[in-house]
C-alpha atoms as a PDB file:
ATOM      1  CA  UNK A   1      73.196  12.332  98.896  1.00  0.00           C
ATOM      2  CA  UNK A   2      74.083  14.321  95.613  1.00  0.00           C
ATOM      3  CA  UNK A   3      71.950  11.665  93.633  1.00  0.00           C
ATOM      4  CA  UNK A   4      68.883  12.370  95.469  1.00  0.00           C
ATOM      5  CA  UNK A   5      66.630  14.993  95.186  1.00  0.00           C
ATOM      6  CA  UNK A   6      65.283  16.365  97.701  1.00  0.00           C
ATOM      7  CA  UNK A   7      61.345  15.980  98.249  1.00  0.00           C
ATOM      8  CA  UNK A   8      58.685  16.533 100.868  1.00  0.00           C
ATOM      9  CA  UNK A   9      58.745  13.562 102.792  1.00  0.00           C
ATOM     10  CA  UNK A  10      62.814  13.496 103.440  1.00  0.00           C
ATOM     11  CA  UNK A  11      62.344  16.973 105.082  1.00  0.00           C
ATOM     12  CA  UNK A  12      59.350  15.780 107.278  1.00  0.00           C
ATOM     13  CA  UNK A  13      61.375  13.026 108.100  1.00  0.00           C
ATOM     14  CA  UNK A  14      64.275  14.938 109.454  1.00  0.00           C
ATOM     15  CA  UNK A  15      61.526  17.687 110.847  1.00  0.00           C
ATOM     16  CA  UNK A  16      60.103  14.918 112.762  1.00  0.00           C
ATOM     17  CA  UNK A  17      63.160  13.761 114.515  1.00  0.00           C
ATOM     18  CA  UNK A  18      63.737  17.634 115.317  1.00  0.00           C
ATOM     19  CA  UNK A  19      60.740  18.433 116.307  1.00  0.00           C
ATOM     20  CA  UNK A  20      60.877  15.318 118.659  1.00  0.00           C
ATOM     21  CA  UNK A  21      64.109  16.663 120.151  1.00  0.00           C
ATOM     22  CA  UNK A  22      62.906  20.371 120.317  1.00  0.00           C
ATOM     23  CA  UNK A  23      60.004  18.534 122.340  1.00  0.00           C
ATOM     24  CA  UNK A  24      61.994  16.944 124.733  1.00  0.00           C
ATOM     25  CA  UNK A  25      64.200  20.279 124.696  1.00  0.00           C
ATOM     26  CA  UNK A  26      61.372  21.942 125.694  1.00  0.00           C
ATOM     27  CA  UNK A  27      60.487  19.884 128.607  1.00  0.00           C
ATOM     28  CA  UNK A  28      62.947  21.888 130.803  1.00  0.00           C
ATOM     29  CA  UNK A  29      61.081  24.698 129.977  1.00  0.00           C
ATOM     30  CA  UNK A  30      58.219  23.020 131.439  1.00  0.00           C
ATOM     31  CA  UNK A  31      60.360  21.813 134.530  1.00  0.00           C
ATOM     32  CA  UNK A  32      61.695  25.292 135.107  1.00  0.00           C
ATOM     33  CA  UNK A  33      57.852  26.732 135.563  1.00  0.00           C
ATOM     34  CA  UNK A  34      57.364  24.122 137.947  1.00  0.00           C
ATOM     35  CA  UNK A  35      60.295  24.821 139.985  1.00  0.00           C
ATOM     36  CA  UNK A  36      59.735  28.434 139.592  1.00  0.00           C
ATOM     37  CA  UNK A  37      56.094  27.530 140.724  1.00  0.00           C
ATOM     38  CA  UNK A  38      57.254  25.700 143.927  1.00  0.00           C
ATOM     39  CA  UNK A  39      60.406  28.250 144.808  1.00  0.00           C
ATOM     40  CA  UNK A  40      58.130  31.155 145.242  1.00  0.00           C
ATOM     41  CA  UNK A  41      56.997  34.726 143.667  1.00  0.00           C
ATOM     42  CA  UNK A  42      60.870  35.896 143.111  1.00  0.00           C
ATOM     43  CA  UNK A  43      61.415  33.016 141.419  1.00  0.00           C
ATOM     44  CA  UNK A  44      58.183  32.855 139.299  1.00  0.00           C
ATOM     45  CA  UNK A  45      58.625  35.895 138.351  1.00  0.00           C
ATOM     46  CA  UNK A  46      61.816  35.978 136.545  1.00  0.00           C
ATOM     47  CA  UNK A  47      60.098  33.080 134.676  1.00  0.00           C
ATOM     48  CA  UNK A  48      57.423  34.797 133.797  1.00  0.00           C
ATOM     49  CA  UNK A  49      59.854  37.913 132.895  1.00  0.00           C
ATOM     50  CA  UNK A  50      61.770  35.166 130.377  1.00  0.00           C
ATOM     51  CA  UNK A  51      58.856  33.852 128.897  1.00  0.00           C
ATOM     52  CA  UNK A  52      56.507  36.864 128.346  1.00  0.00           C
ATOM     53  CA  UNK A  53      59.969  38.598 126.882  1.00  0.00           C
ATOM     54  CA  UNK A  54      60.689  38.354 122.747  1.00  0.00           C
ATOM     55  CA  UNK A  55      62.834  35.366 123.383  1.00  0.00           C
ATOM     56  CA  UNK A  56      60.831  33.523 125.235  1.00  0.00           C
ATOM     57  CA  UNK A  57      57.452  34.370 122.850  1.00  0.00           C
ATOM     58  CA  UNK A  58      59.184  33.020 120.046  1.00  0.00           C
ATOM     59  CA  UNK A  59      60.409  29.564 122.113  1.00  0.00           C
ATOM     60  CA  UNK A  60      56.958  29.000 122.838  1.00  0.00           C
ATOM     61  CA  UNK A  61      55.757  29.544 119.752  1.00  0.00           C
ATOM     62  CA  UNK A  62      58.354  27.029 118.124  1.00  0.00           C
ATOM     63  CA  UNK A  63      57.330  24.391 120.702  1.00  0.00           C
ATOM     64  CA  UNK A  64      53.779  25.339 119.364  1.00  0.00           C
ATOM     65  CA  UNK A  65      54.518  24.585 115.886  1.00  0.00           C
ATOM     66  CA  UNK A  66      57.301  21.354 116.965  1.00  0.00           C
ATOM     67  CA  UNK A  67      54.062  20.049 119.227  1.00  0.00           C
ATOM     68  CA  UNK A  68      51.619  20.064 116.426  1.00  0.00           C
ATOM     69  CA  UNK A  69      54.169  19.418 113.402  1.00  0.00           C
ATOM     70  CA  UNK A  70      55.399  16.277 115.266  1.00  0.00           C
ATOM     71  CA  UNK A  71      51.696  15.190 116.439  1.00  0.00           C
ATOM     72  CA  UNK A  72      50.616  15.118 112.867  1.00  0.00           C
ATOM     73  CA  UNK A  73      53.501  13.756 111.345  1.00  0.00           C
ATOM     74  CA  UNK A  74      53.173  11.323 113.815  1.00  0.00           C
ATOM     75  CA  UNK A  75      49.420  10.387 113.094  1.00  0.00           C
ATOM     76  CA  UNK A  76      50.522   9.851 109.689  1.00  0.00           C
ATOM     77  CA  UNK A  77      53.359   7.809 110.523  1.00  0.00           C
ATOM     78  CA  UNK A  78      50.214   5.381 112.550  1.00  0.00           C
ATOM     79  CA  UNK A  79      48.368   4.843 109.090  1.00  0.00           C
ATOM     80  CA  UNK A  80      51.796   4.161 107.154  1.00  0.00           C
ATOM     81  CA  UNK A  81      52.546   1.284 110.355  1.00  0.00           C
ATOM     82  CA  UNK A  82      49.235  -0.296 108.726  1.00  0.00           C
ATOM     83  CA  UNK A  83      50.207  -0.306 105.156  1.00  0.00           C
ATOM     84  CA  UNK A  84      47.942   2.933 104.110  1.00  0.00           C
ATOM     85  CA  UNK A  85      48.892   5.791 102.010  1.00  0.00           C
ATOM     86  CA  UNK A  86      52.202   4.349 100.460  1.00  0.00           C
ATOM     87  CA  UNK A  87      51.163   5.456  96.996  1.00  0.00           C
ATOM     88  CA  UNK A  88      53.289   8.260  95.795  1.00  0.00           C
ATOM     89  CA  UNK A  89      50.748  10.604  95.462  1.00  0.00           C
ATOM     90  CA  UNK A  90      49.670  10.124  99.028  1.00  0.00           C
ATOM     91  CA  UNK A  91      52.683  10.566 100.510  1.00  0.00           C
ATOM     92  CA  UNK A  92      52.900  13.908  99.055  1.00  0.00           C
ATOM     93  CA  UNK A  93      49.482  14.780  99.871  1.00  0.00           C
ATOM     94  CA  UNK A  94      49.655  13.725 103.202  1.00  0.00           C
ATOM     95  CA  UNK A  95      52.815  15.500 103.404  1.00  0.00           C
ATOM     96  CA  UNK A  96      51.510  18.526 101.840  1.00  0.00           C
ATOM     97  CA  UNK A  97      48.566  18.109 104.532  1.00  0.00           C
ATOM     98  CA  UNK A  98      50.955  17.992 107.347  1.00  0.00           C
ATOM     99  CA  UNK A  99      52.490  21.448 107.122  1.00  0.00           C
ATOM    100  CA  UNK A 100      49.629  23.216 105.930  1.00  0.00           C
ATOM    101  CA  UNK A 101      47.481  22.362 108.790  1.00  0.00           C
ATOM    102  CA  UNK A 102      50.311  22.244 111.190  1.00  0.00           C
ATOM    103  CA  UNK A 103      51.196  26.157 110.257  1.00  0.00           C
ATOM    104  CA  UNK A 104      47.787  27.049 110.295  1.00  0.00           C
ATOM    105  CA  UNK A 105      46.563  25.466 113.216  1.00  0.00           C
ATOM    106  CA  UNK A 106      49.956  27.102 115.574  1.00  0.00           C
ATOM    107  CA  UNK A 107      48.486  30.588 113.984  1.00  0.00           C
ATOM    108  CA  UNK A 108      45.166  29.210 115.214  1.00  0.00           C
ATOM    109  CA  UNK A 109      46.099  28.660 118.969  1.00  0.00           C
ATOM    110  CA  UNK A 110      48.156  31.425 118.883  1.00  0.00           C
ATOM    111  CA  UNK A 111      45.253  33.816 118.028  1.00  0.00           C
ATOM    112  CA  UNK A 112      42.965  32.103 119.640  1.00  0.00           C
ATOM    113  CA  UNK A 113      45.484  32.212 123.230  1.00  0.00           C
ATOM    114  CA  UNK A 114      45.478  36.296 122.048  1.00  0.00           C
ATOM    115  CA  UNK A 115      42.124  36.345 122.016  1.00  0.00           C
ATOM    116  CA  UNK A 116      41.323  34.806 125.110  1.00  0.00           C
ATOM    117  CA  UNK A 117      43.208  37.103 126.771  1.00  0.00           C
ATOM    118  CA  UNK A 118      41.656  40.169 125.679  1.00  0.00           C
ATOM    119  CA  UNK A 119      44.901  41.359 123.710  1.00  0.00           C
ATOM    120  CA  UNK A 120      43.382  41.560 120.623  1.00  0.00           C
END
């Protein structure tokens, strides 16, 4: 590894297999709500007292980002499967692309969520 540099596209790479992970990770989240759900208000509530907490703001907001990062890494993984954008430049473009629009658009539905809410 010390003769390589490292560029773009070997982080996204290794972001992409995390963010799959932190995806599937983050399924139990999703199971616990439902159990919580179907146990009842005592239970639902201590969700709900975990997840609107500091901790559990900034696990949701990491899925967020992990959701998004991973979706459009992955929509640029569908174009490479049919031999577009190999050309050096593209790759770090698209690359480039990638992590703008997946910060920007977890900011997005993160305001927009705050917004919706009336906690603005």
């Amino acid at each position: 590894m010390q003769v390589y540099r490292w560029q773009l596209h070997m982080v996204l790479s290794i972001l992409h297999r995390m963010t799959g992970l932190a995806l599937g990770a983050g399924t139990l989240l999703l199971a616990w709500w439902v159990l919580a759900i179907a146990a009842g208000p005592d239970a639902y509530r201590l969700f709900q007292d975990f997840i609107t907490g500091i901790l559990g703001r900034l696990i949701l907001f990491g899925f967020t980002f992990a959701l998004i990062l991973h979706a459009l890494n992955g929509i640029r993984h569908l174009f490479w499967d049919v031999g577009k954008g190999f050309e050096l430049d593209t790759v770090r473009q698209s690359g480039l692309i990638v992590v703008i629009l997946s910060v920007a658009l977890t900011v997005i539905t993160w305001a927009a969520g705050y917004w919706i809410a009336g906690r603005f």
